[in-house]
PDB file of N, CA and C in Angstrom:
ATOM      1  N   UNK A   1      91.648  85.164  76.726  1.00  0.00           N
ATOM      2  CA  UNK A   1      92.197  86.511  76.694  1.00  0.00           C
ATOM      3  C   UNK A   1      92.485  86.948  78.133  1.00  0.00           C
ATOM      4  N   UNK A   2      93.286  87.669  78.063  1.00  0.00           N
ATOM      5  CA  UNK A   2      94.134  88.189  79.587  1.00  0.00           C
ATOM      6  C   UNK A   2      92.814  89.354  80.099  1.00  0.00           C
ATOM      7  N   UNK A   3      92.933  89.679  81.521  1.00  0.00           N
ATOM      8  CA  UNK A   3      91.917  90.129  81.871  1.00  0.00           C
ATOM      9  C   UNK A   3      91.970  91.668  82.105  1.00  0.00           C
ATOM     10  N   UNK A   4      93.316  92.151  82.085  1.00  0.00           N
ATOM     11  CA  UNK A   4      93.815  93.205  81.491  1.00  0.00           C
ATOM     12  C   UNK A   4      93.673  93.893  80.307  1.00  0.00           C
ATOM     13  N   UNK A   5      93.626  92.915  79.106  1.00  0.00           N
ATOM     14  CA  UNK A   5      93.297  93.277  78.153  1.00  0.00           C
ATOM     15  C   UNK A   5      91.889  93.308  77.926  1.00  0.00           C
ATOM     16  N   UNK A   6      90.972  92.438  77.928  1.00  0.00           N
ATOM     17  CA  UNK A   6      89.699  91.999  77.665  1.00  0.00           C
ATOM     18  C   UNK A   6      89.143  93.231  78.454  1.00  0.00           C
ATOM     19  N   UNK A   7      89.605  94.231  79.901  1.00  0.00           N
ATOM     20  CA  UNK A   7      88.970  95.105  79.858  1.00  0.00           C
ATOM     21  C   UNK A   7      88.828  96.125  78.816  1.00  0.00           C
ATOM     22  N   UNK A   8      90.263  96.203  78.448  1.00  0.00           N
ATOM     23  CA  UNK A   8      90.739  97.346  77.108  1.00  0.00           C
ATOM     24  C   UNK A   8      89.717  97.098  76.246  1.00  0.00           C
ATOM     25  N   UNK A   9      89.580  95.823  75.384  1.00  0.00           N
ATOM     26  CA  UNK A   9      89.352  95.251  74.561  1.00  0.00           C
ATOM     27  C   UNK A   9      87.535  96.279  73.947  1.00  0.00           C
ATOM     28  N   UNK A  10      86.936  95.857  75.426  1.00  0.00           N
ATOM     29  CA  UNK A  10      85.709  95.985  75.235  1.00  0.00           C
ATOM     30  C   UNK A  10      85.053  97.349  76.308  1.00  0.00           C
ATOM     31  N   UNK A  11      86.316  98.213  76.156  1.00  0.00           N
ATOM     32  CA  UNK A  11      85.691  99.621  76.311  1.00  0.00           C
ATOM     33  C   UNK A  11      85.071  99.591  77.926  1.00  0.00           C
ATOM     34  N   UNK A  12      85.947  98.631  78.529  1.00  0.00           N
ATOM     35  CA  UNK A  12      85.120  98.983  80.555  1.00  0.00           C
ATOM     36  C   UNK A  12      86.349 100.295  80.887  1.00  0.00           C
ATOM     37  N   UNK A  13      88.045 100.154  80.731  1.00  0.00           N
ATOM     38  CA  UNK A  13      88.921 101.273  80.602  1.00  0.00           C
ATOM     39  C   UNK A  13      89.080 101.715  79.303  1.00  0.00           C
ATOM     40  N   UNK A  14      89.971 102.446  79.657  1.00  0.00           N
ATOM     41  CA  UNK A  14      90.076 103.836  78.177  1.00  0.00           C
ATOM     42  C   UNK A  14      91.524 102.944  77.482  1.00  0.00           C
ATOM     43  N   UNK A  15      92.006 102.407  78.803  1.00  0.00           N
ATOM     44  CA  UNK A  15      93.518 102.410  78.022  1.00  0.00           C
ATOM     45  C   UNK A  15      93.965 100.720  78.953  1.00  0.00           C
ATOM     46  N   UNK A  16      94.724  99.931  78.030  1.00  0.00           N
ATOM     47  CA  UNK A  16      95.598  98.562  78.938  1.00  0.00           C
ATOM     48  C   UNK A  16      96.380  98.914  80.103  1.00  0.00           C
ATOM     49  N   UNK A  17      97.178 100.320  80.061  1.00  0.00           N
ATOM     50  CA  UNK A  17      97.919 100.202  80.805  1.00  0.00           C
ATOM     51  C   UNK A  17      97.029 100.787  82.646  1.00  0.00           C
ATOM     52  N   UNK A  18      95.731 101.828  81.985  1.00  0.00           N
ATOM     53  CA  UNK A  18      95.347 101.657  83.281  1.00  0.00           C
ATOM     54  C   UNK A  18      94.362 100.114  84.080  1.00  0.00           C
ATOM     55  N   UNK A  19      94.113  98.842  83.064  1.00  0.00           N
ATOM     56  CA  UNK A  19      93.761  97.844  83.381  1.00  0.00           C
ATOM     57  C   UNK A  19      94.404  96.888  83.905  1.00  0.00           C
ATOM     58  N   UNK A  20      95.750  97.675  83.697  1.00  0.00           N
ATOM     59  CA  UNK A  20      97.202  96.383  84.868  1.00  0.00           C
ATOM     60  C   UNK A  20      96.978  97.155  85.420  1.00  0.00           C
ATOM     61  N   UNK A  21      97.024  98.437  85.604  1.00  0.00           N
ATOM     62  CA  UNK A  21      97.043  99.309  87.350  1.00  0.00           C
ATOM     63  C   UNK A  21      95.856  99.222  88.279  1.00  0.00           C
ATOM     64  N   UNK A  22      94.498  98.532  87.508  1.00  0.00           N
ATOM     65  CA  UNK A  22      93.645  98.376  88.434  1.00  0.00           C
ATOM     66  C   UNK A  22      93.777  96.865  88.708  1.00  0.00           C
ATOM     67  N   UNK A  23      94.611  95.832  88.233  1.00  0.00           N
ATOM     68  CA  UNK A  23      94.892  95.060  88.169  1.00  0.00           C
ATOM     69  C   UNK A  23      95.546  94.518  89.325  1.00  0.00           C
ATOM     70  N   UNK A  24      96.868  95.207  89.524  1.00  0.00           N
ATOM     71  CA  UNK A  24      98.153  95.223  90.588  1.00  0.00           C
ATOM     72  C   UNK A  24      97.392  95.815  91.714  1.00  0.00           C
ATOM     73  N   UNK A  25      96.748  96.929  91.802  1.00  0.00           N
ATOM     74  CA  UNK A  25      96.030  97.508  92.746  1.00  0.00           C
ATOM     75  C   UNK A  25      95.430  96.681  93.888  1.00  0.00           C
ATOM     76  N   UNK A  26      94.614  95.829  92.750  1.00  0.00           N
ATOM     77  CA  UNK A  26      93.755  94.555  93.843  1.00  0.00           C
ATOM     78  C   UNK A  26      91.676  95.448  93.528  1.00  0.00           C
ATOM     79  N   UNK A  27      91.929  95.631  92.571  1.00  0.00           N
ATOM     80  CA  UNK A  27      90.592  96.543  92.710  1.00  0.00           C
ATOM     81  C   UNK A  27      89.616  95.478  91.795  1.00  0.00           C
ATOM     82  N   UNK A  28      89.392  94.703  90.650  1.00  0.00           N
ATOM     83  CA  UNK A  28      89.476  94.132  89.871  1.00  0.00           C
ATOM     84  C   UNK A  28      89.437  92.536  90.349  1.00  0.00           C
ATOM     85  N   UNK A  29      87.913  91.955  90.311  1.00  0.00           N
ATOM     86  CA  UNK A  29      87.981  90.337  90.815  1.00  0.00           C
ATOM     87  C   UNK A  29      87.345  89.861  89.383  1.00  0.00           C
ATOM     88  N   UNK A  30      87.898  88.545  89.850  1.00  0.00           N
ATOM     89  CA  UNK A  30      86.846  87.517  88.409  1.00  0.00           C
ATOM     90  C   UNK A  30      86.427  86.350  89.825  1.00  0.00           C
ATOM     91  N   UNK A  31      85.049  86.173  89.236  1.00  0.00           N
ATOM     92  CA  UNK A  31      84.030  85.548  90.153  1.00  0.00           C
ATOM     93  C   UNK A  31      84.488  85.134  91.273  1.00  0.00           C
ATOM     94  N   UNK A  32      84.623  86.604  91.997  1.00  0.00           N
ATOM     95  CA  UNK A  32      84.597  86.799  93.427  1.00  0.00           C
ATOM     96  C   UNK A  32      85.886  86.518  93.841  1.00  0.00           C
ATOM     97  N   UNK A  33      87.400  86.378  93.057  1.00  0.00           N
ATOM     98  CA  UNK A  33      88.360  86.118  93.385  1.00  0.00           C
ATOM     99  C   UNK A  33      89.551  87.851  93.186  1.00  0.00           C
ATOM    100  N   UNK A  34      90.501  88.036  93.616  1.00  0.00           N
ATOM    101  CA  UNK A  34      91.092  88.765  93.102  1.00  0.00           C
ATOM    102  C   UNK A  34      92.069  88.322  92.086  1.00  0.00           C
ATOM    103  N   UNK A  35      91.760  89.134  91.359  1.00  0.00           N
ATOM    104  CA  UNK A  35      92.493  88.603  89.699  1.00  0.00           C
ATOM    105  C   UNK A  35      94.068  89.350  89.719  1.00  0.00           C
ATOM    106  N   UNK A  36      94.645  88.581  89.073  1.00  0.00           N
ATOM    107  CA  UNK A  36      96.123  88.705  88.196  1.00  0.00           C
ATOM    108  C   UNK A  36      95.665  88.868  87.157  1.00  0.00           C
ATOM    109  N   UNK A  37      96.865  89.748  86.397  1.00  0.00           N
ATOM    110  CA  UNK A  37      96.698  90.625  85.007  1.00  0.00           C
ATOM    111  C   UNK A  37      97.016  88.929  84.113  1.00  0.00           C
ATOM    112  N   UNK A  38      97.560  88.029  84.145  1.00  0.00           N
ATOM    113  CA  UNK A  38      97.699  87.406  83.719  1.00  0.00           C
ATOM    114  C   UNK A  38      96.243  86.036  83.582  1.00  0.00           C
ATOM    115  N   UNK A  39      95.249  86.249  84.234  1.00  0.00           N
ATOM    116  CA  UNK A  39      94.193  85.290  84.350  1.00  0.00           C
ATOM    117  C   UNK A  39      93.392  85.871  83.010  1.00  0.00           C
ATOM    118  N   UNK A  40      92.901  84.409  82.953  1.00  0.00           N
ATOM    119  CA  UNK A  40      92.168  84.177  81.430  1.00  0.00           C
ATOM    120  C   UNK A  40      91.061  84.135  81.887  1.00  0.00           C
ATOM    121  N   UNK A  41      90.294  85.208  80.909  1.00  0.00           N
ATOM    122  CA  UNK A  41      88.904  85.242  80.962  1.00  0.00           C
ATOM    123  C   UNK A  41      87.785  84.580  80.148  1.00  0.00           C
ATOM    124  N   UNK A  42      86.745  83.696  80.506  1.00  0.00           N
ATOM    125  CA  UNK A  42      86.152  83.068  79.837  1.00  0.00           C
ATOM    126  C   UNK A  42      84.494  83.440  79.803  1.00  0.00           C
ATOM    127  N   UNK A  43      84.096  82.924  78.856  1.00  0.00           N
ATOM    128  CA  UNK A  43      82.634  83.228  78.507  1.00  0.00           C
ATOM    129  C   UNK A  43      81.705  82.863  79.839  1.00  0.00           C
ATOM    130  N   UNK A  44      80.753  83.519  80.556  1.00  0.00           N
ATOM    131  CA  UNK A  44      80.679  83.046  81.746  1.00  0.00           C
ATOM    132  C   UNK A  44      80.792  84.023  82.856  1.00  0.00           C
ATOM    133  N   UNK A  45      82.146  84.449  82.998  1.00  0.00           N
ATOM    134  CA  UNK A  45      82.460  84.657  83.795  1.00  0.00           C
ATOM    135  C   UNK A  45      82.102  86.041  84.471  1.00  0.00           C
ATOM    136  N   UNK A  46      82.308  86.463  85.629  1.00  0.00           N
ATOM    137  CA  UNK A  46      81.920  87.720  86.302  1.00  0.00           C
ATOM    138  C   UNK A  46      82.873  88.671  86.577  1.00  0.00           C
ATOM    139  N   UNK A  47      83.249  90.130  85.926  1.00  0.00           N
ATOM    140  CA  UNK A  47      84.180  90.870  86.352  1.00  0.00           C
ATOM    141  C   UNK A  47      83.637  91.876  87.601  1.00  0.00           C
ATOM    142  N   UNK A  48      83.857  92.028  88.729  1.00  0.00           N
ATOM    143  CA  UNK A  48      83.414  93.437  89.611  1.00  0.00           C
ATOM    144  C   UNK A  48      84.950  93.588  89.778  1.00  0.00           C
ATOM    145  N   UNK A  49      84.692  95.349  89.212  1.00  0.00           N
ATOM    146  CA  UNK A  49      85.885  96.187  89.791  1.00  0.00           C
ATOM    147  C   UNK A  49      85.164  97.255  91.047  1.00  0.00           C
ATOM    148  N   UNK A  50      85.946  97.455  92.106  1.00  0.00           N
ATOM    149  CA  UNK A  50      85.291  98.300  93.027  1.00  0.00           C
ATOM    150  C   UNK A  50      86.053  99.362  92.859  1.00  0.00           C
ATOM    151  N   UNK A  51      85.619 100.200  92.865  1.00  0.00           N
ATOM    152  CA  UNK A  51      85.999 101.909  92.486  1.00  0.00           C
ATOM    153  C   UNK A  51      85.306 102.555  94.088  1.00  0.00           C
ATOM    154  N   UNK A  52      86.007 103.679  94.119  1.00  0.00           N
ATOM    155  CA  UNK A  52      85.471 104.706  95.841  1.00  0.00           C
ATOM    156  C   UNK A  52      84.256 104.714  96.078  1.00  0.00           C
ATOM    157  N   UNK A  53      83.700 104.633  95.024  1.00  0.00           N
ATOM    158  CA  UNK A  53      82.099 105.165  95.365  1.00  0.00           C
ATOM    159  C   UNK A  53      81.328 103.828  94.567  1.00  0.00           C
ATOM    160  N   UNK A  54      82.104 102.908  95.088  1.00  0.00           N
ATOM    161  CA  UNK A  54      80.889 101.701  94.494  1.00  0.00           C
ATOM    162  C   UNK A  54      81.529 100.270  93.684  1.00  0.00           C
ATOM    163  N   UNK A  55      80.666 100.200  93.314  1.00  0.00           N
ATOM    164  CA  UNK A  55      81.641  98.683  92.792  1.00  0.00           C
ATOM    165  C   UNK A  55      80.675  98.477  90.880  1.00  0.00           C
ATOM    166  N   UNK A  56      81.142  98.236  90.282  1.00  0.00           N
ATOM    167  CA  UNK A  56      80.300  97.693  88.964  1.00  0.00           C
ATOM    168  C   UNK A  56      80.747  96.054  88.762  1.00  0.00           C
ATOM    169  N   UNK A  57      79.652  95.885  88.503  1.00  0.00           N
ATOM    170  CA  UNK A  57      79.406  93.927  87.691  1.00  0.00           C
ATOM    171  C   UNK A  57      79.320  93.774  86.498  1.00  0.00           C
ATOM    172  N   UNK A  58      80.169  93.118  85.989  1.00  0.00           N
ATOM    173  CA  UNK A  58      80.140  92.768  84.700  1.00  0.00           C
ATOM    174  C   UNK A  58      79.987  91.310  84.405  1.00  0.00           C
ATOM    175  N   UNK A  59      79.253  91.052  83.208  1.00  0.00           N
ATOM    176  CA  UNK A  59      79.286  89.087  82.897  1.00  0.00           C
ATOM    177  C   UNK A  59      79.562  89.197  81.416  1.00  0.00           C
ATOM    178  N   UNK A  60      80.628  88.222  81.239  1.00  0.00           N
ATOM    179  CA  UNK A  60      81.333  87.865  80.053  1.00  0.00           C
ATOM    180  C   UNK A  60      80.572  87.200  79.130  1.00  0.00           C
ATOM    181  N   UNK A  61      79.967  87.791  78.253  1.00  0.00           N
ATOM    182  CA  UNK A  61      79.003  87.061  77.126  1.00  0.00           C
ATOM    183  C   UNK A  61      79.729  86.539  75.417  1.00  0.00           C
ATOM    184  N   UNK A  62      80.781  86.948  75.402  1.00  0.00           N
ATOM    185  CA  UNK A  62      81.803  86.621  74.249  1.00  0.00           C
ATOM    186  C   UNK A  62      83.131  87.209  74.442  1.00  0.00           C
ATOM    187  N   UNK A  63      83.695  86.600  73.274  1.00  0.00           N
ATOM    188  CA  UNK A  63      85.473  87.005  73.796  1.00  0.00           C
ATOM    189  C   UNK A  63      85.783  87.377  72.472  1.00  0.00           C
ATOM    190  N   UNK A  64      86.083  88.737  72.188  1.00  0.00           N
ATOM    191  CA  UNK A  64      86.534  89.191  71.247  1.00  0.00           C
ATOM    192  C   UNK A  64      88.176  89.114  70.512  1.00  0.00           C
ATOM    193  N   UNK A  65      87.624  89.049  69.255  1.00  0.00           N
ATOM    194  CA  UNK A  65      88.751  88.409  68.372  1.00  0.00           C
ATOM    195  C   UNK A  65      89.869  89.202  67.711  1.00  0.00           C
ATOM    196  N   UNK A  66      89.050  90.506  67.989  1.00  0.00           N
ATOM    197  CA  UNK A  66      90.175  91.515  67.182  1.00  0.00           C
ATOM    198  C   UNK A  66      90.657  92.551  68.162  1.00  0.00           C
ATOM    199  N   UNK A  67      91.485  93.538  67.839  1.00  0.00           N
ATOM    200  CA  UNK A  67      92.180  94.562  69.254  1.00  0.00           C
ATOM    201  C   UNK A  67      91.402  95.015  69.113  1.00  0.00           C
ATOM    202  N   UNK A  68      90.182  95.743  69.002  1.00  0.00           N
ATOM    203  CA  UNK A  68      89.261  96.736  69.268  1.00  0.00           C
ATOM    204  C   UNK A  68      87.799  96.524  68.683  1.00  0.00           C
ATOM    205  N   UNK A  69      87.355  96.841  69.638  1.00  0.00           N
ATOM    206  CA  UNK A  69      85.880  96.774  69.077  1.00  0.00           C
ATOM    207  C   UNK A  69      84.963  98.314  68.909  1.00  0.00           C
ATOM    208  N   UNK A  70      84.083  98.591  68.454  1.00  0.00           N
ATOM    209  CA  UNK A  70      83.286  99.523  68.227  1.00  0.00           C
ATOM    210  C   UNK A  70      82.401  99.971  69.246  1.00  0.00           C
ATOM    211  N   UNK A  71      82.688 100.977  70.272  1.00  0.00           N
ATOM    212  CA  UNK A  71      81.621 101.339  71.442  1.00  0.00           C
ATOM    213  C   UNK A  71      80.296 100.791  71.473  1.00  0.00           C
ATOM    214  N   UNK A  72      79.995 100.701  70.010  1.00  0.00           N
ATOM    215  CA  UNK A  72      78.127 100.278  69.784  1.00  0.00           C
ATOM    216  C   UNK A  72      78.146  99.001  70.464  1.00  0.00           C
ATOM    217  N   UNK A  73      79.351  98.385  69.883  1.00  0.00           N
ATOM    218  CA  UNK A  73      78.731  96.556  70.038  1.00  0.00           C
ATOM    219  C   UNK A  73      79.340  96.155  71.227  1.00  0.00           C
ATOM    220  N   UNK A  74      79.780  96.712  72.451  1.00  0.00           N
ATOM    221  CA  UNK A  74      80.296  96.471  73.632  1.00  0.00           C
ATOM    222  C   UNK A  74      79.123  95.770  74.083  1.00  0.00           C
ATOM    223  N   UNK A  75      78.107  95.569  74.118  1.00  0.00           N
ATOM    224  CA  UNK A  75      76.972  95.264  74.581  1.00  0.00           C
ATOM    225  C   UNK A  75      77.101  93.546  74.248  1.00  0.00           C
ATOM    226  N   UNK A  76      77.442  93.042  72.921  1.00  0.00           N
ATOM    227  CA  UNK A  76      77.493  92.032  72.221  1.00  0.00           C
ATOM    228  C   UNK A  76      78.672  91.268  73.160  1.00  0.00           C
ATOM    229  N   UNK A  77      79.370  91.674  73.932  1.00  0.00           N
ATOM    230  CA  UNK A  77      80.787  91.338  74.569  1.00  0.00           C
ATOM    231  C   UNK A  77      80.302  90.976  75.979  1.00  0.00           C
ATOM    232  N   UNK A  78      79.662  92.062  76.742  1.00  0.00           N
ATOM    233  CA  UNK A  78      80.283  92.287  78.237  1.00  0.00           C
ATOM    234  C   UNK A  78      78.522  92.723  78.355  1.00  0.00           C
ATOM    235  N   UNK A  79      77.856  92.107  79.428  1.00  0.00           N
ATOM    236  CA  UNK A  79      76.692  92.474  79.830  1.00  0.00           C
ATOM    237  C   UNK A  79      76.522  93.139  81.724  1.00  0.00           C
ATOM    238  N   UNK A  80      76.515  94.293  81.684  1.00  0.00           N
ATOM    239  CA  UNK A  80      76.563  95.319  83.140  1.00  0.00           C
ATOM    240  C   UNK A  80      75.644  94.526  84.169  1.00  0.00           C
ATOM    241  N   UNK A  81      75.914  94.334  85.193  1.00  0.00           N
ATOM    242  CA  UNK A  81      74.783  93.575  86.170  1.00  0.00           C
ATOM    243  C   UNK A  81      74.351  94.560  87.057  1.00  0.00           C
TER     244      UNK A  81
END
């Protein structure tokens, strides 16, 4: 899954289109690289987006199958470091 989406997907943004804009920005790495909206995200892997006041870690624990998932089970997806 695209890494644009997979943020959408699992509730880290509100919306896809602001996950290409943090995307293009340069704000948005996968394990420690700066990511393209087009890079595939795999089970494993580490998202940090840095925002003004800080940076958040994320680790990829499954890859969801359908367009949306349920706020509850974001947890089941994406684990906060």
């Amino acid at each position: 899954m695209r890494i644009d989406k997979f943020l959408a997907v699992v509730n880290i943004v509100k919306r896809r289109a602001i996950a290409q804009d943090m995307v293009k920005e340069g704000v948005v790495y996968l394990n420690g690289v700066k990511a393209k909206g087009s890079k595939t995200v795999k089970v494993g892997d580490r998202i940090t987006i840095k925002y003004l006041k800080g940076e958040r870690n994320y680790q990829v624990l499954q890859i969801p199958t359908t367009k949306s998932i349920p706020k509850a089970e974001r947890d089941r997806y994406v684990k906060e470091l």
